[in-house]
N, C-alpha and C. Protein backbone atom coordinates (compact mmCIF):
# COMPACT_ATOMS: atom_id res chain seq x y z
N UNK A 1 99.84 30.14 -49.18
CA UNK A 1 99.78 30.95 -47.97
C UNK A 1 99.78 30.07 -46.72
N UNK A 2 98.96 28.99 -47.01
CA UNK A 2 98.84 28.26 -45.83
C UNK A 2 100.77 27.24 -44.95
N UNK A 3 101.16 27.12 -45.85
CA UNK A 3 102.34 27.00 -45.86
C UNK A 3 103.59 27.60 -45.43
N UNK A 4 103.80 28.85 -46.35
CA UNK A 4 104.17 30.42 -45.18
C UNK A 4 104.00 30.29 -44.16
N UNK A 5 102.38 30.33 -43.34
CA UNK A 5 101.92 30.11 -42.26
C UNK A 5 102.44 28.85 -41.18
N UNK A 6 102.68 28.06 -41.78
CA UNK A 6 103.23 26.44 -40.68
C UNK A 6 105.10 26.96 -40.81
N UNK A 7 105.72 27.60 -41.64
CA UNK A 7 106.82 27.64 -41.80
C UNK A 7 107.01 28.54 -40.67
N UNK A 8 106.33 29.54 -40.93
CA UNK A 8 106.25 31.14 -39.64
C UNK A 8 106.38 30.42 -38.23
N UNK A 9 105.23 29.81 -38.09
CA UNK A 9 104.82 29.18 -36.74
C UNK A 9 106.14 28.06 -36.32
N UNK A 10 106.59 27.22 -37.17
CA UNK A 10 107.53 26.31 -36.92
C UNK A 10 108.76 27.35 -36.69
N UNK A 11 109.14 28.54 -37.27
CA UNK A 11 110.59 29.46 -36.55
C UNK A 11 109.57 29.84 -35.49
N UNK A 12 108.60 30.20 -34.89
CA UNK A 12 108.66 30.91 -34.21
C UNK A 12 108.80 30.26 -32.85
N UNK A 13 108.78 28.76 -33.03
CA UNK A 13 107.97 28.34 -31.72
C UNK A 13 109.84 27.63 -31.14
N UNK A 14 110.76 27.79 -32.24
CA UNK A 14 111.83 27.30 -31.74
C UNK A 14 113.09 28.36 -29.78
N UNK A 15 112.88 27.83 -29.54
CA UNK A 15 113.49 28.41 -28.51
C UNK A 15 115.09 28.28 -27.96
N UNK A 16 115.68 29.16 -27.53
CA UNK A 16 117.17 29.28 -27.19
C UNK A 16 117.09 28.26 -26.10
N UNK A 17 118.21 27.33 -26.08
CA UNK A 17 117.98 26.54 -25.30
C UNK A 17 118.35 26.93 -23.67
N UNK A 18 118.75 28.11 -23.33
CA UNK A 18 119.66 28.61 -22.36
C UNK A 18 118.75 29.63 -22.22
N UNK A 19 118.25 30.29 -22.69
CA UNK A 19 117.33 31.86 -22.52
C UNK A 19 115.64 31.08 -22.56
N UNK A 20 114.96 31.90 -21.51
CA UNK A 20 113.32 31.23 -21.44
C UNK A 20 112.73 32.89 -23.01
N UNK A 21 112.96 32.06 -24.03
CA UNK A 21 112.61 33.10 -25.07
C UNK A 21 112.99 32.44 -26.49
N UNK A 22 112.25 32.71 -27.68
CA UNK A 22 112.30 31.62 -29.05
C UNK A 22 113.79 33.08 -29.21
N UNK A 23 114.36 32.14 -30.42
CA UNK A 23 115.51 32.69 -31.45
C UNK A 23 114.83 33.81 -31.99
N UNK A 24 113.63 33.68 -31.93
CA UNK A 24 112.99 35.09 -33.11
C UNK A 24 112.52 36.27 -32.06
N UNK A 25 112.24 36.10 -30.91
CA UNK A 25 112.39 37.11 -29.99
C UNK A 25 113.17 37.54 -29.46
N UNK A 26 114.13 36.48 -29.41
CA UNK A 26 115.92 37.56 -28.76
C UNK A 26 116.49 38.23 -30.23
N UNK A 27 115.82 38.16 -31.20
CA UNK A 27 116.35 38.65 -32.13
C UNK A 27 117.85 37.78 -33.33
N UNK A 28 117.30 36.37 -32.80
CA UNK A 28 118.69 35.53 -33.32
C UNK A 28 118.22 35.55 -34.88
N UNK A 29 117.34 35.48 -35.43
CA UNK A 29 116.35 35.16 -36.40
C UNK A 29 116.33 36.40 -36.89
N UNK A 30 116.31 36.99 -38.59
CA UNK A 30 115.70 37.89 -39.02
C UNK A 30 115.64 37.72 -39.95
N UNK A 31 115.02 38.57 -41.46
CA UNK A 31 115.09 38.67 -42.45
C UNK A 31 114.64 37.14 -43.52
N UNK A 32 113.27 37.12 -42.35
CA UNK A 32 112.73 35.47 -43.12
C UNK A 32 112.02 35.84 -44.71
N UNK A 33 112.88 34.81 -45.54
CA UNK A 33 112.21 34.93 -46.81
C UNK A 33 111.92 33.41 -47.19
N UNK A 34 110.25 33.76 -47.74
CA UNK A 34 109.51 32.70 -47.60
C UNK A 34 109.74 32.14 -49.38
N UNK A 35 110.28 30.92 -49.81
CA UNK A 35 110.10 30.79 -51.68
C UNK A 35 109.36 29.66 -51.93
N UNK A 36 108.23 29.18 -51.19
CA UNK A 36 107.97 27.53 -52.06
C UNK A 36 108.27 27.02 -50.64
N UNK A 37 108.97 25.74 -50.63
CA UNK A 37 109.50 25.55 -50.29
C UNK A 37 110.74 25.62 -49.14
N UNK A 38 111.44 26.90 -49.60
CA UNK A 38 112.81 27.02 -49.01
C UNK A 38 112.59 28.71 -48.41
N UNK A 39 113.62 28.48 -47.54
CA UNK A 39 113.36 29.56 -45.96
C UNK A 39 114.64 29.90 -46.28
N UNK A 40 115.06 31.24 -46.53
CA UNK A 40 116.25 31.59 -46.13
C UNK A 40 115.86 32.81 -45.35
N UNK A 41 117.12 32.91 -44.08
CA UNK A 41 116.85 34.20 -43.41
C UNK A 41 118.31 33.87 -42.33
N UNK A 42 118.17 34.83 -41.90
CA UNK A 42 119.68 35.50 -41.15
C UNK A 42 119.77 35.17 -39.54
N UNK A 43 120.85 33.95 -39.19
CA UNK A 43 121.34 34.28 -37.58
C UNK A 43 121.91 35.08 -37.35
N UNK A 44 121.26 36.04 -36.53
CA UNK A 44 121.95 37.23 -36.14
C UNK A 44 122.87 36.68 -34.42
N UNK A 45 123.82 36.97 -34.59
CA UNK A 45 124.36 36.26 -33.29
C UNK A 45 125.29 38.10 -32.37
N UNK A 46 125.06 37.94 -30.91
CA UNK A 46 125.98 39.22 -30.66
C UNK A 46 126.78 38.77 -30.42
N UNK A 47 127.90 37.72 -30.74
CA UNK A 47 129.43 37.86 -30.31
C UNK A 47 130.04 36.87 -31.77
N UNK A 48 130.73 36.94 -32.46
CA UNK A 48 131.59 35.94 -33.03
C UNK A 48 131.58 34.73 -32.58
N UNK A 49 131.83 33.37 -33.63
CA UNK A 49 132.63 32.23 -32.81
C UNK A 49 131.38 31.69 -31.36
N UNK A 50 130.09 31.75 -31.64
CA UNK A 50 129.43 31.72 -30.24
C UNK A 50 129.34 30.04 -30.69
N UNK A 51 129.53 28.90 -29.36
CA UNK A 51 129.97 27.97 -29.23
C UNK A 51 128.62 27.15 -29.73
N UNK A 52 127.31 27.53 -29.53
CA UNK A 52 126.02 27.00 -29.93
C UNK A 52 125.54 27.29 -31.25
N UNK A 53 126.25 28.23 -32.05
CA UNK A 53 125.65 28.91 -33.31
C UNK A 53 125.69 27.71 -34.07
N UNK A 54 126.03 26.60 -34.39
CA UNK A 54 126.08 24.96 -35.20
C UNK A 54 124.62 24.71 -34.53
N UNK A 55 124.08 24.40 -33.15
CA UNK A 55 122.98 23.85 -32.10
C UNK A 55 122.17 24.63 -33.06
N UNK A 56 121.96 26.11 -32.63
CA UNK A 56 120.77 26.83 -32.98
C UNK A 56 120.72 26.76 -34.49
N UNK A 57 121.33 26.87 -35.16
CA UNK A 57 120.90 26.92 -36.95
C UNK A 57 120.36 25.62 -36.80
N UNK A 58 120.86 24.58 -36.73
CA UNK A 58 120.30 22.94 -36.63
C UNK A 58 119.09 23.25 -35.73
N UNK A 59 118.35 23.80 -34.32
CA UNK A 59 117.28 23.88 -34.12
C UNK A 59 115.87 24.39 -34.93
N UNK A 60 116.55 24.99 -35.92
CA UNK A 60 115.64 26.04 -36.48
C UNK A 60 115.96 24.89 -38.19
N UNK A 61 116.33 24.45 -38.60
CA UNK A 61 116.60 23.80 -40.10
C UNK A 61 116.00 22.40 -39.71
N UNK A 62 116.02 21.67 -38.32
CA UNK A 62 115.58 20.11 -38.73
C UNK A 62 114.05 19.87 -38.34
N UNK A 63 113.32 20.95 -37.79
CA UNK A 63 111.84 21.70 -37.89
C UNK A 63 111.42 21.88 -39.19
N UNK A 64 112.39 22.05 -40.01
CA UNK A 64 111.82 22.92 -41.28
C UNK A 64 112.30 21.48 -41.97
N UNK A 65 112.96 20.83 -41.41
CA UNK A 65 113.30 19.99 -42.82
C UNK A 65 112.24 18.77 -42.78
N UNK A 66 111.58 18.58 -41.31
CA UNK A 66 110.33 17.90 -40.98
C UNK A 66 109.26 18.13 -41.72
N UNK A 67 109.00 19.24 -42.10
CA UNK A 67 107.81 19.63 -42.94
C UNK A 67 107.64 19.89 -44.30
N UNK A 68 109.34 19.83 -44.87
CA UNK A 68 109.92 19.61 -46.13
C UNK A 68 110.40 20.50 -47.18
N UNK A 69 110.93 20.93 -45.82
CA UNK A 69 110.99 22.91 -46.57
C UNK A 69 113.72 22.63 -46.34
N UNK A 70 113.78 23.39 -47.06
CA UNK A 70 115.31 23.43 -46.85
C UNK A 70 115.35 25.16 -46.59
N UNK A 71 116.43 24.56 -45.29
CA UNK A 71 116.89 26.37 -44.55
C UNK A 71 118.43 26.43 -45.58
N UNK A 72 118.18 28.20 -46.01
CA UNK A 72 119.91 28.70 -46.36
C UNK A 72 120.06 29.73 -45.83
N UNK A 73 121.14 29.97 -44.75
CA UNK A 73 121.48 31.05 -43.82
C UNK A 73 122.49 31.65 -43.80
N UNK A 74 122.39 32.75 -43.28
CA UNK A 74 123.65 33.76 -43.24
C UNK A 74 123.63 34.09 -42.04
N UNK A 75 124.78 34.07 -41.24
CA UNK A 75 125.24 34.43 -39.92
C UNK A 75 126.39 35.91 -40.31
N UNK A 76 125.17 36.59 -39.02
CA UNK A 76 125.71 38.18 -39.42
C UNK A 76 126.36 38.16 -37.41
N UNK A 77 126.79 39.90 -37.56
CA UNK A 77 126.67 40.16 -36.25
C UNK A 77 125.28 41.02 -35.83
N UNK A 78 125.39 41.25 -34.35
CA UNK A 78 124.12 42.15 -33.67
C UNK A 78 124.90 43.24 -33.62
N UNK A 79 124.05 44.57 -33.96
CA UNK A 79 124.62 45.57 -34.02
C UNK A 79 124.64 46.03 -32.28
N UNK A 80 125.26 47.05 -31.75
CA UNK A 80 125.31 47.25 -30.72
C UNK A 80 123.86 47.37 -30.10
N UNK A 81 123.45 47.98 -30.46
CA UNK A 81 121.65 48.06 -30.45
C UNK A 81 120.94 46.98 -30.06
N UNK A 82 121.25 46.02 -30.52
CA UNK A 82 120.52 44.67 -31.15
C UNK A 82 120.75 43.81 -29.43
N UNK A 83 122.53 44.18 -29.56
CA UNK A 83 123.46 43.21 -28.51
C UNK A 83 122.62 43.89 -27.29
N UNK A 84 122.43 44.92 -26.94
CA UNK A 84 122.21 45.66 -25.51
C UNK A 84 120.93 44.73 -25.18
N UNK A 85 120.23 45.18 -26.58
CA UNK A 85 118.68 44.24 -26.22
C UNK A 85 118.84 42.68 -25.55
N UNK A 86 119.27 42.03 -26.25
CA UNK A 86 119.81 40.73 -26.45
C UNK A 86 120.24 40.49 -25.19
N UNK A 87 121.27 41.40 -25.02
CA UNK A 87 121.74 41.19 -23.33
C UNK A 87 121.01 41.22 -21.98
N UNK A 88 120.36 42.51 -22.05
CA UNK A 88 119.08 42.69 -21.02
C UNK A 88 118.12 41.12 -21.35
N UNK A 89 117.80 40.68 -22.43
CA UNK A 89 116.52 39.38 -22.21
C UNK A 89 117.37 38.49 -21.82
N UNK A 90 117.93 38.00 -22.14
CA UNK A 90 119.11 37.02 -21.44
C UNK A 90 119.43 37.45 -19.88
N UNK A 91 119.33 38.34 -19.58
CA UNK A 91 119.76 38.51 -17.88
C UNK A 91 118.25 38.07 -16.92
N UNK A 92 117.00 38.75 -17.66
CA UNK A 92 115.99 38.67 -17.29
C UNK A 92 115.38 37.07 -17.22
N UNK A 93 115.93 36.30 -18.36
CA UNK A 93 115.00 34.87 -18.74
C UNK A 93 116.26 33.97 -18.75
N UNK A 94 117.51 34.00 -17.91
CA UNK A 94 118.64 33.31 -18.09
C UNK A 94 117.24 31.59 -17.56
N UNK A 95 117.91 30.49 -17.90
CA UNK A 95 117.50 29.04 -17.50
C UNK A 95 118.56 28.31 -17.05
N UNK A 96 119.98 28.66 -17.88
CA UNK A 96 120.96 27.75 -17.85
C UNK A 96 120.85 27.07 -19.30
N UNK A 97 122.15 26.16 -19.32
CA UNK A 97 122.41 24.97 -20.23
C UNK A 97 122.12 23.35 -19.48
């Protein structure tokens, strides 16, 4: 359990480097499954082809690979729902690149 716990905390604390907000609050992050060891769970991205989606999986896997855990991911899309959200926090917490 205690482990789970540093894995949780290590996605959560990762942040979009362009948005003042972590990957797991804009919703980039979902569907964390915890095995031992190994983290698999889902970049949810709202557009195709997004030019940072290589950056952010690597922000969120060399955290985890520090503590000795291996990330396996699936890059989905944001459903329209997801994107509207996504869009509004990004207008609100833009930083830049």
């Amino acid at each position: 359990m205690k482990k789970e716990q540093e894995i949780l905390k290590v996605i959560s604390e990762v942040k979009h480097p362009a948005i003042d907000h972590s990957l797991l609050d804009l919703g980039i992050i979902k569907d964390i499954e915890i095995d031992n060891k190994t983290v698999a769970l889902k970049f949810v991205f709202p557009f195709p082809n997004i030019p940072i989606a290589d950056a952010l999986i690597d922000s969120v896997k060399m955290p985890l690979n520090n503590i000795g855990c291996t990330l396996f991911s699936d890059v989905i899309l944001m459903t329209e729902e997801e994107k509207a959200k996504f869009m509004q926090m990004e207008a609100e917490a833009w930083k830049g690149l």
